[in-house]
PDB file of N, CA and C in Angstrom:
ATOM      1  N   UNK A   1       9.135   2.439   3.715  1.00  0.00           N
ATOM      2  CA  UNK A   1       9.919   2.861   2.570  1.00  0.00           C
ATOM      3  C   UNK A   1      10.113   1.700   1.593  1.00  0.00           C
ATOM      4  N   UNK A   2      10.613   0.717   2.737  1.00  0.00           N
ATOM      5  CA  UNK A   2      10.507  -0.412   1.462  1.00  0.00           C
ATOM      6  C   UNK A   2       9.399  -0.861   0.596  1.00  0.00           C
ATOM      7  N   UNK A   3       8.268  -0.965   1.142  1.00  0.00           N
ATOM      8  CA  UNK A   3       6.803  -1.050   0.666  1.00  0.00           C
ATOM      9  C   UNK A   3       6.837  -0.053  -0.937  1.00  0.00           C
ATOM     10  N   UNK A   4       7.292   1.045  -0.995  1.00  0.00           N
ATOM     11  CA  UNK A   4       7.178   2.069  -2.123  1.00  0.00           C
ATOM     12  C   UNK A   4       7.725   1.664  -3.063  1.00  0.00           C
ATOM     13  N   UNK A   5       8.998   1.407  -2.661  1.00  0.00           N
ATOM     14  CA  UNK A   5      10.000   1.099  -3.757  1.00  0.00           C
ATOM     15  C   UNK A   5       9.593  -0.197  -4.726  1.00  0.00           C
ATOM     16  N   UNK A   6       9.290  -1.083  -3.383  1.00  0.00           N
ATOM     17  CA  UNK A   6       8.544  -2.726  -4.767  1.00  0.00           C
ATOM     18  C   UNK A   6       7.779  -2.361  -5.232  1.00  0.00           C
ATOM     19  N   UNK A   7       6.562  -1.661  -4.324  1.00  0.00           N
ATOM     20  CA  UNK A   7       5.610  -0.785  -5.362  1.00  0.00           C
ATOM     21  C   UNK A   7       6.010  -0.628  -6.607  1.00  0.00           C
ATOM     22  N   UNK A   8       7.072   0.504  -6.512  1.00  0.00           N
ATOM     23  CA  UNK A   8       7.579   0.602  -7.624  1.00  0.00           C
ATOM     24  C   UNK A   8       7.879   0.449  -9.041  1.00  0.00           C
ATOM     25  N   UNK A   9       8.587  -0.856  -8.061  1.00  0.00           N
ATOM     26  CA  UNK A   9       9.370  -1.674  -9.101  1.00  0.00           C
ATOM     27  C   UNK A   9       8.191  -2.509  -9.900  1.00  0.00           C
ATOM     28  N   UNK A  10       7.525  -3.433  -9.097  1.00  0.00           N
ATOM     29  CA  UNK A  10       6.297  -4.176  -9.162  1.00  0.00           C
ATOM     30  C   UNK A  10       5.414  -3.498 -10.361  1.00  0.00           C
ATOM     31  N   UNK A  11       5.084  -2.459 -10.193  1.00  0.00           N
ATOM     32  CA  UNK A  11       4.736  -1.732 -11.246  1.00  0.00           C
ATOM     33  C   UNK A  11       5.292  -2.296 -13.133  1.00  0.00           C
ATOM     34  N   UNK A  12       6.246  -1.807 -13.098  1.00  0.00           N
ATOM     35  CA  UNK A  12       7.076  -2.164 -14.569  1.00  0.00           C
ATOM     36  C   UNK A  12       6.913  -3.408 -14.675  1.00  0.00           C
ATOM     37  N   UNK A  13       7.231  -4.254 -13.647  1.00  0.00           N
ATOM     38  CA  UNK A  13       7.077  -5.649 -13.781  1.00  0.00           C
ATOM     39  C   UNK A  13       5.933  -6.388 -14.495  1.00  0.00           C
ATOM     40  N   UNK A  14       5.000  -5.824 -13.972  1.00  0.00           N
ATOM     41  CA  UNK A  14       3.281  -5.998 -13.669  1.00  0.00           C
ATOM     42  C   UNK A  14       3.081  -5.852 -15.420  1.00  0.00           C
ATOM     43  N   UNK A  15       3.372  -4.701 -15.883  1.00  0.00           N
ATOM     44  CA  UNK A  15       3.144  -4.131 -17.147  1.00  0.00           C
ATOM     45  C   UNK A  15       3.723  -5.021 -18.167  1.00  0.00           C
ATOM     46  N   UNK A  16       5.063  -5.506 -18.142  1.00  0.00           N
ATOM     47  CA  UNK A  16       5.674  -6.490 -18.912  1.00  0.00           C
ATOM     48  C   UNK A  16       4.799  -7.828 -18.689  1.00  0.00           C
ATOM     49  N   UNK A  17       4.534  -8.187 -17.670  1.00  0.00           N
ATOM     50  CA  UNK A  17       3.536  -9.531 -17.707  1.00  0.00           C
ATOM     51  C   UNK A  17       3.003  -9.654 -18.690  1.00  0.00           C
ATOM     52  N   UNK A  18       1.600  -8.530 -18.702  1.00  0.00           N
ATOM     53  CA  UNK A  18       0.116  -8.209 -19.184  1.00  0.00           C
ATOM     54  C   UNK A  18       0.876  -8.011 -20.264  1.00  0.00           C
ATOM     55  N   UNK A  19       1.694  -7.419 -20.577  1.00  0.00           N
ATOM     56  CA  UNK A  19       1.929  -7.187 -22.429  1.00  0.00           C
ATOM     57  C   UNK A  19       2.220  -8.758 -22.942  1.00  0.00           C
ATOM     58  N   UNK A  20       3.178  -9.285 -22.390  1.00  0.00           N
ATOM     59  CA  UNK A  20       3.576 -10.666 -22.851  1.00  0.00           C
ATOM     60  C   UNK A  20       2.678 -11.932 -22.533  1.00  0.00           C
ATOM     61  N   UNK A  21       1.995 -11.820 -21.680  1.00  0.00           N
ATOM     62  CA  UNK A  21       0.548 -12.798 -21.929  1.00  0.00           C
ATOM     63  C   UNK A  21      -0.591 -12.579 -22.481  1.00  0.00           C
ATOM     64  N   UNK A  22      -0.583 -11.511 -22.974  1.00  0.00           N
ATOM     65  CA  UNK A  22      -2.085 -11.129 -23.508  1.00  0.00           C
ATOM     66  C   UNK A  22      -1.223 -10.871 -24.867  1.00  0.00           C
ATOM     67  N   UNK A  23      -0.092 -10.729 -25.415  1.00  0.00           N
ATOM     68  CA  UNK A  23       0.339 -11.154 -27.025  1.00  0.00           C
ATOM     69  C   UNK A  23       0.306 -12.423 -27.181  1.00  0.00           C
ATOM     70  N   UNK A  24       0.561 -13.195 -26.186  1.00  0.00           N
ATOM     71  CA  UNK A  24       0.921 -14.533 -26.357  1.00  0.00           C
ATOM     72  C   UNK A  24      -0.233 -15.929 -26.448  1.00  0.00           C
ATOM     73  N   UNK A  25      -1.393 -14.704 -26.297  1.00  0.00           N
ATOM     74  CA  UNK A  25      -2.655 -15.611 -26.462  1.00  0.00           C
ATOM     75  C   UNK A  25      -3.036 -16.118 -27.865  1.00  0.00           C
ATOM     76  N   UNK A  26      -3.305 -17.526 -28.019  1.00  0.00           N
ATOM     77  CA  UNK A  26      -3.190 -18.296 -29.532  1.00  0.00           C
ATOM     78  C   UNK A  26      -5.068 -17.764 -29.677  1.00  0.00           C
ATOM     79  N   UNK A  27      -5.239 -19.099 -31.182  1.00  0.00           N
ATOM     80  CA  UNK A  27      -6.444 -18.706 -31.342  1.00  0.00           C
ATOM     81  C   UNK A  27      -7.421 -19.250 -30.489  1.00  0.00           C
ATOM     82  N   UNK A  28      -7.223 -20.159 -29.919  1.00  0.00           N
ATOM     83  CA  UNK A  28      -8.390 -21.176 -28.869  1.00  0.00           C
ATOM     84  C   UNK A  28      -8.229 -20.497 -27.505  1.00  0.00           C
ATOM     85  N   UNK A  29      -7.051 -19.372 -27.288  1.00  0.00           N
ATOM     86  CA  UNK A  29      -7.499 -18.695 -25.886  1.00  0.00           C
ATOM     87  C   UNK A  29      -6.174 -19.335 -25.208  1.00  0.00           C
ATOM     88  N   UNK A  30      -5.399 -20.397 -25.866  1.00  0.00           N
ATOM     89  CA  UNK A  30      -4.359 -21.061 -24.754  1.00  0.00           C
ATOM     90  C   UNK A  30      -3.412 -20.036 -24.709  1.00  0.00           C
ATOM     91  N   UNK A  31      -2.671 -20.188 -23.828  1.00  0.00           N
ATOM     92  CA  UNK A  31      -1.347 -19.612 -23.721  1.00  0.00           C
ATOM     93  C   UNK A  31      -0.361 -20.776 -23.483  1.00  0.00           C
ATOM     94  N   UNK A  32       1.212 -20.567 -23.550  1.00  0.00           N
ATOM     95  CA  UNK A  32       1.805 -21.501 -23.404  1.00  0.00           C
ATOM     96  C   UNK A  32       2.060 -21.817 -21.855  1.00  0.00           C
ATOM     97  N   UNK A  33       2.094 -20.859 -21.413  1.00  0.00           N
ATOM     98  CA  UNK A  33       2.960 -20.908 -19.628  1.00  0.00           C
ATOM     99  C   UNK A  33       1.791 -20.798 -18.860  1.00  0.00           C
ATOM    100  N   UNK A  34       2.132 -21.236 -17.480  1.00  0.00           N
ATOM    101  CA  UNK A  34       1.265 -21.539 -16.552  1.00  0.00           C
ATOM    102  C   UNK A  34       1.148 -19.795 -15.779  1.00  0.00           C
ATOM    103  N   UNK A  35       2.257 -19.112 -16.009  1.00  0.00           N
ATOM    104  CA  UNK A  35       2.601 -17.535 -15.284  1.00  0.00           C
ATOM    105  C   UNK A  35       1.237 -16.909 -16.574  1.00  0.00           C
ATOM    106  N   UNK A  36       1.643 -17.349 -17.604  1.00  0.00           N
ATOM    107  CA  UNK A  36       0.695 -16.329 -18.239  1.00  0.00           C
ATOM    108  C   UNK A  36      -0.838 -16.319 -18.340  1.00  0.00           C
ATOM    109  N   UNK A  37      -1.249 -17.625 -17.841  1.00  0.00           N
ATOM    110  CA  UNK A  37      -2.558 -18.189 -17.473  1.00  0.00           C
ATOM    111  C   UNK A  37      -3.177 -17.430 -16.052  1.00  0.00           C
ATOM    112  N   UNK A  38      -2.076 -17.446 -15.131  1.00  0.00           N
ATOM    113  CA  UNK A  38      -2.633 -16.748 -13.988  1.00  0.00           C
ATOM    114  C   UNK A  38      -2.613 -14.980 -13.851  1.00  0.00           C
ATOM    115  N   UNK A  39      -1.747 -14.090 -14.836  1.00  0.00           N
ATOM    116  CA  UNK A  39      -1.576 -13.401 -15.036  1.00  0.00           C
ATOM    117  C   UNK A  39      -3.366 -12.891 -15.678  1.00  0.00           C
ATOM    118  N   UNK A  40      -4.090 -13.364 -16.546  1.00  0.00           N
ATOM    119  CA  UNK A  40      -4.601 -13.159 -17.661  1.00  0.00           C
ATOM    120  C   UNK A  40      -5.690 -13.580 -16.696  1.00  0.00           C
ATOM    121  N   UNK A  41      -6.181 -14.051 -15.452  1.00  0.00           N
ATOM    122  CA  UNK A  41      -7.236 -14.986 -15.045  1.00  0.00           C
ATOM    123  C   UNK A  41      -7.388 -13.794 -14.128  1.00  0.00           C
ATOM    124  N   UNK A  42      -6.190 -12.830 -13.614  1.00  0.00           N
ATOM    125  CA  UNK A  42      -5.656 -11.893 -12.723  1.00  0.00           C
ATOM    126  C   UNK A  42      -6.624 -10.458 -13.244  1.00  0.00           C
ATOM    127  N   UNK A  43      -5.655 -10.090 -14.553  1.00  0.00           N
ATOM    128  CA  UNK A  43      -6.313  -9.540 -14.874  1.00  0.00           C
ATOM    129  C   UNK A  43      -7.229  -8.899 -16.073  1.00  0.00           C
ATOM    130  N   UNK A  44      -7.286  -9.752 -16.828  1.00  0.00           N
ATOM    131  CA  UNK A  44      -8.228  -9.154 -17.911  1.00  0.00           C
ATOM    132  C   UNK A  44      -9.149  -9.044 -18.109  1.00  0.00           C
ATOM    133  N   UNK A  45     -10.355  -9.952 -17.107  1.00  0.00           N
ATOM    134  CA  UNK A  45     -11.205  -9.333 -17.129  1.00  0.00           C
ATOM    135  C   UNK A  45     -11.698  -8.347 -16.287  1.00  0.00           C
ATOM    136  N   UNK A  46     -10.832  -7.505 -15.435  1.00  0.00           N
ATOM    137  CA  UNK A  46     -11.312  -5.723 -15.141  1.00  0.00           C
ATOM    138  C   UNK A  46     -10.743  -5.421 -16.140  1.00  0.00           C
ATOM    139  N   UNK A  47      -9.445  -5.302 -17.051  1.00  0.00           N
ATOM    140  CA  UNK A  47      -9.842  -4.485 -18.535  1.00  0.00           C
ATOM    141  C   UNK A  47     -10.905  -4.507 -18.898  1.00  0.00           C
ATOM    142  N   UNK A  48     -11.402  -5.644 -19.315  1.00  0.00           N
ATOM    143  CA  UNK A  48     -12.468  -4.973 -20.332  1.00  0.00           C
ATOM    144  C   UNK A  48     -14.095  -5.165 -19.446  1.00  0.00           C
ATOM    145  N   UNK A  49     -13.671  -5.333 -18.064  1.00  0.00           N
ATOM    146  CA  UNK A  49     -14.818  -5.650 -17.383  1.00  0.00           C
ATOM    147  C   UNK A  49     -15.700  -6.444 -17.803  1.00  0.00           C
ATOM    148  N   UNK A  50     -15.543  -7.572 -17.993  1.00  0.00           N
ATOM    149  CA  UNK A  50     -16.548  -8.617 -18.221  1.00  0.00           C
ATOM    150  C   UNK A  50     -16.073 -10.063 -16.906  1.00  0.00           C
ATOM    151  N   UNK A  51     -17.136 -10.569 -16.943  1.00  0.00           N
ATOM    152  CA  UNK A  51     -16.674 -12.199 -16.135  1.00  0.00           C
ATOM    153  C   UNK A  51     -16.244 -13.291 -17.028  1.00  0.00           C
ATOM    154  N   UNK A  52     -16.563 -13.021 -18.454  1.00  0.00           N
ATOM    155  CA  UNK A  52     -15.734 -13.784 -19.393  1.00  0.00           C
ATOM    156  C   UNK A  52     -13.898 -13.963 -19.435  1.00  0.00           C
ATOM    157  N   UNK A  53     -13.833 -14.749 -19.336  1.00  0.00           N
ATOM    158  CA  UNK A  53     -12.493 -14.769 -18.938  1.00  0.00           C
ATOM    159  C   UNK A  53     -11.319 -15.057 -20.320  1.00  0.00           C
ATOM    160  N   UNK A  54     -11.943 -15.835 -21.616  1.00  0.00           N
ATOM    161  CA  UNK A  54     -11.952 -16.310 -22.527  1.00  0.00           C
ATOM    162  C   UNK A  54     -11.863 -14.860 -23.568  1.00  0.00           C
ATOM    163  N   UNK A  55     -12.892 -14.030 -23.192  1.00  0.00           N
ATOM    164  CA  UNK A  55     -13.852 -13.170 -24.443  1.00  0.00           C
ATOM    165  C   UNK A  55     -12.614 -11.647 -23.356  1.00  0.00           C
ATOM    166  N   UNK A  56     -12.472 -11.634 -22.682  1.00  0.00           N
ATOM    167  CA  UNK A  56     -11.463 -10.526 -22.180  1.00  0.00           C
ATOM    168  C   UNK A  56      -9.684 -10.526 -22.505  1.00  0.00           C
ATOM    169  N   UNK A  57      -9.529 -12.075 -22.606  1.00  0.00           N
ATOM    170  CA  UNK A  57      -7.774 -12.211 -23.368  1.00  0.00           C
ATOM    171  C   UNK A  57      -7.930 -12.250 -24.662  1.00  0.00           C
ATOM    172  N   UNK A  58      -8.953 -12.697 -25.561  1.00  0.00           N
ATOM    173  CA  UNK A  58      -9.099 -12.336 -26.938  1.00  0.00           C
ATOM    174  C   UNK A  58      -8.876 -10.939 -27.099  1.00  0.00           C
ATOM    175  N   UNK A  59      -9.916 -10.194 -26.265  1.00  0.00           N
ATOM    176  CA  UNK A  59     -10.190  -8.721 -26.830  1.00  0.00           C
ATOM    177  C   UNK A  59      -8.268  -7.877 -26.267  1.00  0.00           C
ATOM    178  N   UNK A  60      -8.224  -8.379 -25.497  1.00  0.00           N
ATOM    179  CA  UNK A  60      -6.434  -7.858 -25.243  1.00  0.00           C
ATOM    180  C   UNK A  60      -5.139  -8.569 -25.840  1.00  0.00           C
ATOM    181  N   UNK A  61      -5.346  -9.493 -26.746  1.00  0.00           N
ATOM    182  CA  UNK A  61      -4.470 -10.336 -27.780  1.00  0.00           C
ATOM    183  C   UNK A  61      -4.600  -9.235 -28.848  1.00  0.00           C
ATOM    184  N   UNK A  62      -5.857  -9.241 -29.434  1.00  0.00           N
ATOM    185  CA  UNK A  62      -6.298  -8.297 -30.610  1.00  0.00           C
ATOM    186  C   UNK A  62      -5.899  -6.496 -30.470  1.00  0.00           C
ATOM    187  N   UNK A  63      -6.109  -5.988 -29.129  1.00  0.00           N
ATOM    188  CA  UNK A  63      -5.676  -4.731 -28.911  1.00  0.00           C
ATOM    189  C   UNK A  63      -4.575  -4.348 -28.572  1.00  0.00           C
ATOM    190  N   UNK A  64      -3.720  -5.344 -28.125  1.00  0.00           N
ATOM    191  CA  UNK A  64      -1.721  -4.869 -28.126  1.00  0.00           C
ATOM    192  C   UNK A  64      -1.618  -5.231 -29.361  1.00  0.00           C
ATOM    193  N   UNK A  65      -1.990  -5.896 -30.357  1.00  0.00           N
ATOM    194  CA  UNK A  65      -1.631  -6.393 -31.687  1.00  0.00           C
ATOM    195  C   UNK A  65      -1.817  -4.808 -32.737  1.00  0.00           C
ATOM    196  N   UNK A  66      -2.833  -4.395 -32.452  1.00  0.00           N
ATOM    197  CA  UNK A  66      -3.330  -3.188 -32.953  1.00  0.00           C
ATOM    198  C   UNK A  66      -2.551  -2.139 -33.264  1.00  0.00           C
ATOM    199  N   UNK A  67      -2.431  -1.415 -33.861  1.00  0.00           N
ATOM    200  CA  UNK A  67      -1.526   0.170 -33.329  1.00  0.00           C
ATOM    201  C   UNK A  67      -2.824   1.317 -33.008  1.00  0.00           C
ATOM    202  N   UNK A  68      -3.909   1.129 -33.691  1.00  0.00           N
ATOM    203  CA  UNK A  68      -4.989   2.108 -32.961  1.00  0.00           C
ATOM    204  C   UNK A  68      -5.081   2.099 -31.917  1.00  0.00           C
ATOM    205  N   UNK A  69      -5.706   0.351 -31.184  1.00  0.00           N
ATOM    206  CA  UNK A  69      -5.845   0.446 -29.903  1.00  0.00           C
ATOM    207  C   UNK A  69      -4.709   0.144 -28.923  1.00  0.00           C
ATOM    208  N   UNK A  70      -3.542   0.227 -29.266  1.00  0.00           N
ATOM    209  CA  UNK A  70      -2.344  -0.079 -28.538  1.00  0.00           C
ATOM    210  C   UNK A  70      -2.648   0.923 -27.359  1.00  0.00           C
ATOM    211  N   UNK A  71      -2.582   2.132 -27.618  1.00  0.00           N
ATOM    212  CA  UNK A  71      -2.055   3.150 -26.671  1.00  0.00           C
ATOM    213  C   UNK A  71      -3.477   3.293 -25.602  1.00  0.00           C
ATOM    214  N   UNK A  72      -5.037   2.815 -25.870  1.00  0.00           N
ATOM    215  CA  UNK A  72      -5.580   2.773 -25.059  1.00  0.00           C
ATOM    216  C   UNK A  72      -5.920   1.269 -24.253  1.00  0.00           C
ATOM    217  N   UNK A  73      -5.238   0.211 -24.742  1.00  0.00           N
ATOM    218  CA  UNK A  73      -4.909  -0.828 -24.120  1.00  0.00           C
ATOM    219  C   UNK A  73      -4.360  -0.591 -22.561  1.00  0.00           C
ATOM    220  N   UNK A  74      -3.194   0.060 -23.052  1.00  0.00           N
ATOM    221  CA  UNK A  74      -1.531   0.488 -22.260  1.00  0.00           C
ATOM    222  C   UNK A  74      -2.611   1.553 -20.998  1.00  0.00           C
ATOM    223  N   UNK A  75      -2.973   2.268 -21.619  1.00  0.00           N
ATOM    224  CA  UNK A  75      -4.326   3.520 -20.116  1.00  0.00           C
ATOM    225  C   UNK A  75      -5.069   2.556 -19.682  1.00  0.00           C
ATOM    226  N   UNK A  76      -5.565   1.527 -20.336  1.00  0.00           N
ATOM    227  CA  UNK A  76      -6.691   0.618 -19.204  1.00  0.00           C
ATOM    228  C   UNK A  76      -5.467   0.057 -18.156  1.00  0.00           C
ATOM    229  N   UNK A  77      -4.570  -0.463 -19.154  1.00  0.00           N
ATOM    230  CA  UNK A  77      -3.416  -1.202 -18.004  1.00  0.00           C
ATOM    231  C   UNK A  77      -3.016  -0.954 -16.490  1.00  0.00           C
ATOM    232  N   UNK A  78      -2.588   0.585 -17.143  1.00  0.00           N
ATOM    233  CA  UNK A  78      -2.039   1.716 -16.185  1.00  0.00           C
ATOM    234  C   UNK A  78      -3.480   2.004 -14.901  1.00  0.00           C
ATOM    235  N   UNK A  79      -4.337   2.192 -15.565  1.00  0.00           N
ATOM    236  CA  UNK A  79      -5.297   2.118 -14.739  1.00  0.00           C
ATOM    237  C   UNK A  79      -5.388   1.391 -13.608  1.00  0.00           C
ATOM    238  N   UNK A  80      -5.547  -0.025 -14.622  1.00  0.00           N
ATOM    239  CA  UNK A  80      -5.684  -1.245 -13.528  1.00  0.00           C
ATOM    240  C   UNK A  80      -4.883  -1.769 -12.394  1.00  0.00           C
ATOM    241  N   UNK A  81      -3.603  -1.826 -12.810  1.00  0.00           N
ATOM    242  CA  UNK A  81      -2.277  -1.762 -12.136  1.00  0.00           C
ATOM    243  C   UNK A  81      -2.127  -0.562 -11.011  1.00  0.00           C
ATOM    244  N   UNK A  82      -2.855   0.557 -11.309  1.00  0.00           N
ATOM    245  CA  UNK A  82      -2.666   1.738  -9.786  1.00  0.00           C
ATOM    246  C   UNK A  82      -3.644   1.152  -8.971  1.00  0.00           C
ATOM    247  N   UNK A  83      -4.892   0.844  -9.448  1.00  0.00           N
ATOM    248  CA  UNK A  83      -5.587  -0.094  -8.067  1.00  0.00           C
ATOM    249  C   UNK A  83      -5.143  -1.191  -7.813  1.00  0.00           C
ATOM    250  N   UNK A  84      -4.516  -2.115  -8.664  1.00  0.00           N
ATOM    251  CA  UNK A  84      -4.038  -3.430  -7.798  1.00  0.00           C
ATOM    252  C   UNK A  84      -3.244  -3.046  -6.717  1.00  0.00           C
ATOM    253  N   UNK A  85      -2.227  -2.189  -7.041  1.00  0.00           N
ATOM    254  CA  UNK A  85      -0.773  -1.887  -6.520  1.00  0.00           C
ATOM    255  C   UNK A  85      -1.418  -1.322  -5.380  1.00  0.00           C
ATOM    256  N   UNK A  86      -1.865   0.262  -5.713  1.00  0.00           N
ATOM    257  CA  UNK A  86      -2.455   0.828  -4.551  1.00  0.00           C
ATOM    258  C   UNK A  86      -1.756   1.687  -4.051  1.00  0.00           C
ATOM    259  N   UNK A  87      -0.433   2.353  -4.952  1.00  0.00           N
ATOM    260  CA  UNK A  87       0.641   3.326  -4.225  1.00  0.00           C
ATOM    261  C   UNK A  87       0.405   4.348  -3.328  1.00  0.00           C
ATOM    262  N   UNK A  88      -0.950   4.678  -3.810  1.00  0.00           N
ATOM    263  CA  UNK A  88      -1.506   5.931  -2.932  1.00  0.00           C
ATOM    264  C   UNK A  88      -1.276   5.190  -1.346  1.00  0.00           C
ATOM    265  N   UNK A  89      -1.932   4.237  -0.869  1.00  0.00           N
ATOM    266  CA  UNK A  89      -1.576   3.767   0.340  1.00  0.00           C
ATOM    267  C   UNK A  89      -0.786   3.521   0.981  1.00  0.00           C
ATOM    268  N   UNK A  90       0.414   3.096   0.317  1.00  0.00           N
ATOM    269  CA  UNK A  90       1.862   3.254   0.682  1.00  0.00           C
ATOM    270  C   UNK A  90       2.520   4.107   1.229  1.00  0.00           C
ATOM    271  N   UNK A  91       2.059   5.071   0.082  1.00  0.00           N
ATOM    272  CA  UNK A  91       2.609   6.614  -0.001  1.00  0.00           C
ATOM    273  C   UNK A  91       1.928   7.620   1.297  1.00  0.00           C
ATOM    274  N   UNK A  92       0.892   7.032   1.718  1.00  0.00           N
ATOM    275  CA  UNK A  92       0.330   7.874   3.296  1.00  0.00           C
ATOM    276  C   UNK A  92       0.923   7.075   4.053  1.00  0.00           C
ATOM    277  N   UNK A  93       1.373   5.458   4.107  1.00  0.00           N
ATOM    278  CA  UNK A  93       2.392   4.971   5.413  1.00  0.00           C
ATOM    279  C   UNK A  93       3.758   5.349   5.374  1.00  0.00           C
ATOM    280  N   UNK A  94       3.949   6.279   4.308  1.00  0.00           N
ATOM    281  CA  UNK A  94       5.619   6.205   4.107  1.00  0.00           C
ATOM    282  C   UNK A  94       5.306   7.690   5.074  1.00  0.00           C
ATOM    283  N   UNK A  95       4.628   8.641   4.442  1.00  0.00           N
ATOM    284  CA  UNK A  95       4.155   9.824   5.234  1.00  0.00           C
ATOM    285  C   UNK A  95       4.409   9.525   6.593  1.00  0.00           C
ATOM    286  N   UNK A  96       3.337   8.822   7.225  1.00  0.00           N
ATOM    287  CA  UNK A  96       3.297   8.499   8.337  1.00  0.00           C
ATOM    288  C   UNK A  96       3.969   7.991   9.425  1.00  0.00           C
ATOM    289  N   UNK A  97       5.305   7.447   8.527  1.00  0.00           N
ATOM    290  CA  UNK A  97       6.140   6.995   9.429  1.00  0.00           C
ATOM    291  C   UNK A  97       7.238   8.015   9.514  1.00  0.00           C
ATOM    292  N   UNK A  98       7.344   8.700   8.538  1.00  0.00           N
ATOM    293  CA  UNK A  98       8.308  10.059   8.693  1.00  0.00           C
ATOM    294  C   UNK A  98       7.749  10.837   9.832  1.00  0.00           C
ATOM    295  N   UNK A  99       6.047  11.192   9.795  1.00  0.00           N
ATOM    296  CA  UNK A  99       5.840  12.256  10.914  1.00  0.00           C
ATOM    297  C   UNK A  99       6.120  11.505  12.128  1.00  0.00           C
ATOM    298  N   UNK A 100       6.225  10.270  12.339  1.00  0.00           N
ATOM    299  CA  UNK A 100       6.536   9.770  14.032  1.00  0.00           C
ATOM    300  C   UNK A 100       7.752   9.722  14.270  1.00  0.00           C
ATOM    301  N   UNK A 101       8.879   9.532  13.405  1.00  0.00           N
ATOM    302  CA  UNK A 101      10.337   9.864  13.432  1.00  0.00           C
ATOM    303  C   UNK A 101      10.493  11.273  14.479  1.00  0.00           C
TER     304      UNK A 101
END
């Protein structure tokens, strides 16, 4: 049960990261903080699926900046974040421990 809930929570968390390090990317690619460096090394390039690591926080600096591509930024996010997280798996041990109760 507990597993779900950080899930959860972890979730929202996760999402505020990626918005605030991938705005916070300058023009040479730096960021200021060391959280937002590992955040961005984490995950931007499965957004935009490349091994460029450089050419994937540009393209997500430029697309939360956007209002076109805002809202399909936010669906790759969401995307990415249900496989990191993985709730579905949780959610069959939370099952599972109810049916042995």
């Amino acid at each position: 049960m507990r597993d779900v809930i950080l899930d959860q929570t972890s979730y929202g968390v996760w999402v505020q990261l990626l918005v605030q390090a991938g705005s916070a990317v300058g023009p040479e690619g730096d960021v200021e903080h060391e959280w937002q460096e590992m955040v961005l090394q984490t995950f931007a390039r499965n957004l935009y699926d490349t091994n460029d690591v450089s050419e994937a926080t540009h393209r997500l600096r430029d697309d939360l900046s956007d209002p076109q591509t805002l809202p399909h930024v936010i669906q790759r996010i969401d995307s990415e974040l249900q496989e990191y997280i993985n709730p579905r798996e949780q959610l069959i041990h939370l099952m599972e421990e109810g049916l042995q109760i």
